[in-house]
PDB file of N, CA and C in Angstrom:
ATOM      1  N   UNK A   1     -14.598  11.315  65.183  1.00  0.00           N
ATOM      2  CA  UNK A   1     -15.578  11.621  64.169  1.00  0.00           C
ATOM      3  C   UNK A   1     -15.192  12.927  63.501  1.00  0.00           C
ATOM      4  N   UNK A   2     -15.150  12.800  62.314  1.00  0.00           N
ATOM      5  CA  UNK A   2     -14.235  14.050  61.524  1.00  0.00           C
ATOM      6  C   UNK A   2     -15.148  14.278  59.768  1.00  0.00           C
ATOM      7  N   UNK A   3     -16.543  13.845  60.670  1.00  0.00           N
ATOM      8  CA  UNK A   3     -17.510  14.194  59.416  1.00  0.00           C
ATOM      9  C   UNK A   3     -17.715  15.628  59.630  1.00  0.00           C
ATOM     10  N   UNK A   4     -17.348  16.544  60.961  1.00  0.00           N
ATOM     11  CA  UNK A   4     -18.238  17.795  61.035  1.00  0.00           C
ATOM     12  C   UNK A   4     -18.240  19.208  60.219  1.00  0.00           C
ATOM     13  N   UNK A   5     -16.962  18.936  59.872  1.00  0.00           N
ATOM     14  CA  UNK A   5     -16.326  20.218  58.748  1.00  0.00           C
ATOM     15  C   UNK A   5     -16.914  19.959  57.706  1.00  0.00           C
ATOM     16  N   UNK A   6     -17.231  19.258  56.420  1.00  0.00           N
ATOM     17  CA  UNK A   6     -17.712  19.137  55.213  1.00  0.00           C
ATOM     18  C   UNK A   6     -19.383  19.762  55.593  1.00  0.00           C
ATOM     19  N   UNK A   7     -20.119  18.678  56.676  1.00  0.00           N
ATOM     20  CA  UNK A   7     -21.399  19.050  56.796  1.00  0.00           C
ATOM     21  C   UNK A   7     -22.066  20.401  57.195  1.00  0.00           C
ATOM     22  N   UNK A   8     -21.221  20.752  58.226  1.00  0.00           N
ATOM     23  CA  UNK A   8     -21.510  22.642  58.173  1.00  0.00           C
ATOM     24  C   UNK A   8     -20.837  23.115  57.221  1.00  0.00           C
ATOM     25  N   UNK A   9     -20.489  22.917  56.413  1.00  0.00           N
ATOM     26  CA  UNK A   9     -20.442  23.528  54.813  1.00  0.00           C
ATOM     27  C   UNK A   9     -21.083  23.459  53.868  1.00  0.00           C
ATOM     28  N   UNK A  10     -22.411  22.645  54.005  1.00  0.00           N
ATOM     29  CA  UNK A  10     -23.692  22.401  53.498  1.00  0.00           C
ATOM     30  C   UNK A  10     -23.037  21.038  52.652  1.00  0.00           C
ATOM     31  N   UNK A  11     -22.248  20.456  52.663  1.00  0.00           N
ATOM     32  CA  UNK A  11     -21.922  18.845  52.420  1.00  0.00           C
ATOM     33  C   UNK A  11     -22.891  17.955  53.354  1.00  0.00           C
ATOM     34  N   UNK A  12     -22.403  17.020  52.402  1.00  0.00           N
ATOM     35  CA  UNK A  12     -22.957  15.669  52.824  1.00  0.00           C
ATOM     36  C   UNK A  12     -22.622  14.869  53.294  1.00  0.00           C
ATOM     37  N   UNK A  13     -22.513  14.340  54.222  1.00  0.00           N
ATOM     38  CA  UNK A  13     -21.991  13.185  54.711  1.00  0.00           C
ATOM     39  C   UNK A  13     -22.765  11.665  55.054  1.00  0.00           C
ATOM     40  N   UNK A  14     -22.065  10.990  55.254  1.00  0.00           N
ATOM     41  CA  UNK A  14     -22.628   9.407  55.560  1.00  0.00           C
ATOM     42  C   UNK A  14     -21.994   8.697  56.910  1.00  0.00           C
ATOM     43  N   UNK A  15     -22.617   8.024  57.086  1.00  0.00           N
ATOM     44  CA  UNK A  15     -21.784   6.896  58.794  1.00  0.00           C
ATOM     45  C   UNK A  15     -22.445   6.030  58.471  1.00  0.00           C
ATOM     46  N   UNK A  16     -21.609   5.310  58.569  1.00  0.00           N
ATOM     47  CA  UNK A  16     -21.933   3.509  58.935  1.00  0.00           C
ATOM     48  C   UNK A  16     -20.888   2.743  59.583  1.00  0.00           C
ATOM     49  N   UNK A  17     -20.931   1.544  59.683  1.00  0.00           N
ATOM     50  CA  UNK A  17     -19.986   0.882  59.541  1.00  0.00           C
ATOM     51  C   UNK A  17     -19.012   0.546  58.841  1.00  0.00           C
ATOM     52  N   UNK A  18     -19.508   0.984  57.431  1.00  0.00           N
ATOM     53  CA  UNK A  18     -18.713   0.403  56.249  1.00  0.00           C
ATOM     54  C   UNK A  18     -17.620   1.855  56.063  1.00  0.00           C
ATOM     55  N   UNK A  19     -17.715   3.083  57.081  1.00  0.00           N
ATOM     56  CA  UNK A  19     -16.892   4.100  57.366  1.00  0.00           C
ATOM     57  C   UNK A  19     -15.834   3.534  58.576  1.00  0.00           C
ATOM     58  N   UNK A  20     -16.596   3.477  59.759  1.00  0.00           N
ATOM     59  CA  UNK A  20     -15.987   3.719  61.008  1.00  0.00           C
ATOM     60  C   UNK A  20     -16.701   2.843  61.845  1.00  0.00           C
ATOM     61  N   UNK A  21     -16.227   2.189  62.792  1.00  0.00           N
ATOM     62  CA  UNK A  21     -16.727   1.140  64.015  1.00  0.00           C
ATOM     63  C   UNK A  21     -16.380   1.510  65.447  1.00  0.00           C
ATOM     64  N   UNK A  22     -15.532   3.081  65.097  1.00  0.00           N
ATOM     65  CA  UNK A  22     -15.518   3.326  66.710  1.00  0.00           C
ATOM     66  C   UNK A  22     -15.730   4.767  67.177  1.00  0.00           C
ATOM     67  N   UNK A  23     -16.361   4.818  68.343  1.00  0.00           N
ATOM     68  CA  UNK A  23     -16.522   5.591  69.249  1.00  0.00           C
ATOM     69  C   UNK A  23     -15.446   6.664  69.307  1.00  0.00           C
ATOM     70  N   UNK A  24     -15.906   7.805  69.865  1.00  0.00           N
ATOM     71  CA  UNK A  24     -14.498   8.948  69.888  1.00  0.00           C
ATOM     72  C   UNK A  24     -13.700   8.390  71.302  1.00  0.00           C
ATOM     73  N   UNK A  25     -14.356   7.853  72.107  1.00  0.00           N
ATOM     74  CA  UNK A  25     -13.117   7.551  73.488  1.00  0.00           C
ATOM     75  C   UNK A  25     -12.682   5.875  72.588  1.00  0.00           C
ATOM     76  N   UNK A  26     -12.523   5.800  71.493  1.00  0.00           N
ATOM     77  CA  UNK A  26     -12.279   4.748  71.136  1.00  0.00           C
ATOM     78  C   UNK A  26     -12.823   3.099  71.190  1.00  0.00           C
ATOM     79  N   UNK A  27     -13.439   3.614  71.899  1.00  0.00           N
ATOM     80  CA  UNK A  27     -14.323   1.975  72.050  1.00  0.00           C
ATOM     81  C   UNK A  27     -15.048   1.358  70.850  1.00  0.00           C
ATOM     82  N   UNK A  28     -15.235   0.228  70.603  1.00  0.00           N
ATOM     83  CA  UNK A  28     -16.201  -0.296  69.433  1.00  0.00           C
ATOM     84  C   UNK A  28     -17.524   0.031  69.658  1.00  0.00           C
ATOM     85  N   UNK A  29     -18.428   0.582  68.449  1.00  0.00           N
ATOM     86  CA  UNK A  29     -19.677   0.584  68.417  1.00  0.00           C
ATOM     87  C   UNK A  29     -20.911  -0.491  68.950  1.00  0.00           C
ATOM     88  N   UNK A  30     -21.739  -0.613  69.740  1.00  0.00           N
ATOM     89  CA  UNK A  30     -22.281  -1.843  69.351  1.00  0.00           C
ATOM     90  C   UNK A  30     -23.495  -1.793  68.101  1.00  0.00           C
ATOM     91  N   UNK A  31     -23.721  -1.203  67.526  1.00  0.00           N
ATOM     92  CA  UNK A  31     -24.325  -1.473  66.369  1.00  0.00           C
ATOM     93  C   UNK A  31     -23.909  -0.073  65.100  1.00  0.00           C
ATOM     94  N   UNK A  32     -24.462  -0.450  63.737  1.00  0.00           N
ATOM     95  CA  UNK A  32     -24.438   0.245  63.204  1.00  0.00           C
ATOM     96  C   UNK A  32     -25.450   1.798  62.921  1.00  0.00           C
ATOM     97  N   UNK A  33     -27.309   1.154  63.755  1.00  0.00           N
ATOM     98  CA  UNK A  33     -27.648   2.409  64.500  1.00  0.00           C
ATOM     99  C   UNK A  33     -27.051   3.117  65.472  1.00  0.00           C
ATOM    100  N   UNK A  34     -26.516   3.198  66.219  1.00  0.00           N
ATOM    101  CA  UNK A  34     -25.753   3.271  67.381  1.00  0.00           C
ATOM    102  C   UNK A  34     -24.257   4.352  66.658  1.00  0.00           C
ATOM    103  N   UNK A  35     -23.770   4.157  66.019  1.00  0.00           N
ATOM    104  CA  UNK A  35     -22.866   5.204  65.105  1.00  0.00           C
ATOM    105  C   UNK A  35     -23.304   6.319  64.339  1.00  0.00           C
ATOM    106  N   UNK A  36     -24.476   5.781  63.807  1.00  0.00           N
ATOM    107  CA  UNK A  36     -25.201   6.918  63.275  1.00  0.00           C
ATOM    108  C   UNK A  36     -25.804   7.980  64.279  1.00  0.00           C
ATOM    109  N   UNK A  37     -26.245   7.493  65.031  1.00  0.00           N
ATOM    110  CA  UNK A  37     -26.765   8.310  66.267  1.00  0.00           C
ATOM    111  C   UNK A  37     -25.808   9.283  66.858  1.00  0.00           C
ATOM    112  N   UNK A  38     -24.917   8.556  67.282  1.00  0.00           N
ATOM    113  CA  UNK A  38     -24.029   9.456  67.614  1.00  0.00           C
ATOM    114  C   UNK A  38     -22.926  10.713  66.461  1.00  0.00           C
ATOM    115  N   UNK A  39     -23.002  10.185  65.365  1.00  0.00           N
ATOM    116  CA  UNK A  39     -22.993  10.913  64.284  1.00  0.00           C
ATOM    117  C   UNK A  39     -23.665  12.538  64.051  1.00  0.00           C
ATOM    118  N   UNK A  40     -25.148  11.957  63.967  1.00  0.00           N
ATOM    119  CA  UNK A  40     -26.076  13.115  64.274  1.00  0.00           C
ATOM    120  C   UNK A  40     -26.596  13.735  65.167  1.00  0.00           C
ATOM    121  N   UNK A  41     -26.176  13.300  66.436  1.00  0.00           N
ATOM    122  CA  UNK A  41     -25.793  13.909  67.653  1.00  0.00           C
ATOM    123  C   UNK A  41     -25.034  15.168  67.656  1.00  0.00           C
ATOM    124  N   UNK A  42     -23.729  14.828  67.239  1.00  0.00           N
ATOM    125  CA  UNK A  42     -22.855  15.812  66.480  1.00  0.00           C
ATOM    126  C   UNK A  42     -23.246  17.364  66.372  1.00  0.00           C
ATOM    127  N   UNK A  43     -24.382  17.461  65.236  1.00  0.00           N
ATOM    128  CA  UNK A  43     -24.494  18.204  64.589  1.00  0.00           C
ATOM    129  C   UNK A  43     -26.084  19.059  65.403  1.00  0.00           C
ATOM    130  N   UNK A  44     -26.457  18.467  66.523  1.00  0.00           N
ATOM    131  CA  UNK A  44     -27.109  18.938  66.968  1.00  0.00           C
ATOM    132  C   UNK A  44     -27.182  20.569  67.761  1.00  0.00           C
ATOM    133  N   UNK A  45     -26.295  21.163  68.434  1.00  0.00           N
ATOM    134  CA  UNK A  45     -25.949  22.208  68.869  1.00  0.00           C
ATOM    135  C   UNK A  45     -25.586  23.267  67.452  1.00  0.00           C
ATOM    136  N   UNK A  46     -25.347  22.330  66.543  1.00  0.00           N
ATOM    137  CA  UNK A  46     -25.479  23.378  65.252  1.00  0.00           C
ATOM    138  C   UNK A  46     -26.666  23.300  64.859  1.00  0.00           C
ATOM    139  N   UNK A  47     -27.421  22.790  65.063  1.00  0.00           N
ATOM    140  CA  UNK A  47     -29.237  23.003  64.688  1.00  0.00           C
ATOM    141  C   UNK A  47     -28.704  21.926  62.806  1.00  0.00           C
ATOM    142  N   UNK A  48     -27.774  21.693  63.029  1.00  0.00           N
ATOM    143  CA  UNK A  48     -27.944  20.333  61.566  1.00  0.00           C
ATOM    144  C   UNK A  48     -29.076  19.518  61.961  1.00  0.00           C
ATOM    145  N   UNK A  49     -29.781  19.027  61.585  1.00  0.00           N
ATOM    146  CA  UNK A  49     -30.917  17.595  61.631  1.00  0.00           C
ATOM    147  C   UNK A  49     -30.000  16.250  60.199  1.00  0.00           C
ATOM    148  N   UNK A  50     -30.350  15.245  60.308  1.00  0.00           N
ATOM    149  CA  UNK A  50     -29.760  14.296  60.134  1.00  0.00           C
ATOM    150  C   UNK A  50     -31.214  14.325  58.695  1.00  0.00           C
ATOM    151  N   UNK A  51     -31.591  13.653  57.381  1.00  0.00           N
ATOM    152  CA  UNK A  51     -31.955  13.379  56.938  1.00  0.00           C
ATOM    153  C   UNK A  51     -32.653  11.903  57.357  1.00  0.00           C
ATOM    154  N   UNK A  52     -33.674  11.936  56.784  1.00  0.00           N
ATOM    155  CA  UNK A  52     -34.584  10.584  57.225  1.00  0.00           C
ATOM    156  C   UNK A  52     -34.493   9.954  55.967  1.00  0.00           C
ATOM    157  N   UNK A  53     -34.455   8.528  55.732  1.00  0.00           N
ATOM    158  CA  UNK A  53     -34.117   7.874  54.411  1.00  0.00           C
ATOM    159  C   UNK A  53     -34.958   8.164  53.547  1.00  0.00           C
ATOM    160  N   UNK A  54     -36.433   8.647  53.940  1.00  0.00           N
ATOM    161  CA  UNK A  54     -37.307   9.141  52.546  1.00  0.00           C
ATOM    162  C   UNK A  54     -36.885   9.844  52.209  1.00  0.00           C
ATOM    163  N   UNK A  55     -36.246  11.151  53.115  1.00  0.00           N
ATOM    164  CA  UNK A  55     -35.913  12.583  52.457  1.00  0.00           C
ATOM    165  C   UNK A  55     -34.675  12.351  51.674  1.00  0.00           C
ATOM    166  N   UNK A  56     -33.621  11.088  52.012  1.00  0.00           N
ATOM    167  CA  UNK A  56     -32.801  10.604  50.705  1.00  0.00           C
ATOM    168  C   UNK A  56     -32.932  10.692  49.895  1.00  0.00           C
ATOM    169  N   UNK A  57     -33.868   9.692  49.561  1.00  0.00           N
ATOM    170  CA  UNK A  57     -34.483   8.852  48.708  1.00  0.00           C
ATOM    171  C   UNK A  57     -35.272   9.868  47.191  1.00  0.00           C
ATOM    172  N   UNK A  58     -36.038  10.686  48.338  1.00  0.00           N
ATOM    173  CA  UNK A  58     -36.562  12.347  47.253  1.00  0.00           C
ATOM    174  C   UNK A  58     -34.891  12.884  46.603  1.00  0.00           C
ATOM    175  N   UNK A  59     -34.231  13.337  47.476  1.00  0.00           N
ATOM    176  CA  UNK A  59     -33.109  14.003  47.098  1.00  0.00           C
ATOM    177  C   UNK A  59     -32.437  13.164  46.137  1.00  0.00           C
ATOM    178  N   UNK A  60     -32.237  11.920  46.133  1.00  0.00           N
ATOM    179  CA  UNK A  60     -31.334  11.356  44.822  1.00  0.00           C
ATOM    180  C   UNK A  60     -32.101  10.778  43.686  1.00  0.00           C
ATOM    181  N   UNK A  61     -33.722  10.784  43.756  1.00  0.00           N
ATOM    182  CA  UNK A  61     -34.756  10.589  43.170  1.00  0.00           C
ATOM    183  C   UNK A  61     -34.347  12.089  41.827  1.00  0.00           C
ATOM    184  N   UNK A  62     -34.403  13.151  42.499  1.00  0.00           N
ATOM    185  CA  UNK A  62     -34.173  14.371  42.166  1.00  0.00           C
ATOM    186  C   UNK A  62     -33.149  14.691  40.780  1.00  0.00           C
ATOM    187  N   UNK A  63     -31.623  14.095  41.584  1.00  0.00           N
ATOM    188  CA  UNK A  63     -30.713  14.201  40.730  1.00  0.00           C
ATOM    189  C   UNK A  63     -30.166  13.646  39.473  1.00  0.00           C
ATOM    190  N   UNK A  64     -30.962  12.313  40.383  1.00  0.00           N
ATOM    191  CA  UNK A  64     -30.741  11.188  38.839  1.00  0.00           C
ATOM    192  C   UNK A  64     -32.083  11.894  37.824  1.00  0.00           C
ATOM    193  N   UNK A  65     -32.940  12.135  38.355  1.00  0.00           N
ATOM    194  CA  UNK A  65     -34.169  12.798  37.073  1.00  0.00           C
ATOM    195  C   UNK A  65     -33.489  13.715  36.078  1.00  0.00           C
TER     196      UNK A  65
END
């Protein structure tokens, strides 16, 4: 997982499947919650929090305005 540099730089990042399907010891994901989780797991000891899809949703509500 090599989202962590952009996002403590106040970037943005995304996970899904349609990124990545595996685990850092390499194993396959079993779902696409399940990647994300561990995604924003990540960023936890940095006090990052993960966005909730409303707070998306405001934020690109925002930009396109």
């Amino acid at each position: 997982m090599r989202r962590s540099g952009g996002a403590l730089l106040g970037g943005c990042i995304r996970a899904g499947f349609e990124n990545n399907c595996w685990r850092p010891d390499g194993s396959l994901v079993g779902s696409n919650a399940e990647l994300v989780g561990l995604t924003a797991a990540q960023f936890l000891p940095c006090r990052k929090e993960a966005m909730s899809a409303q707070q998306l949703r405001e934020l690109w509500a925002a930009v396109i305005a």
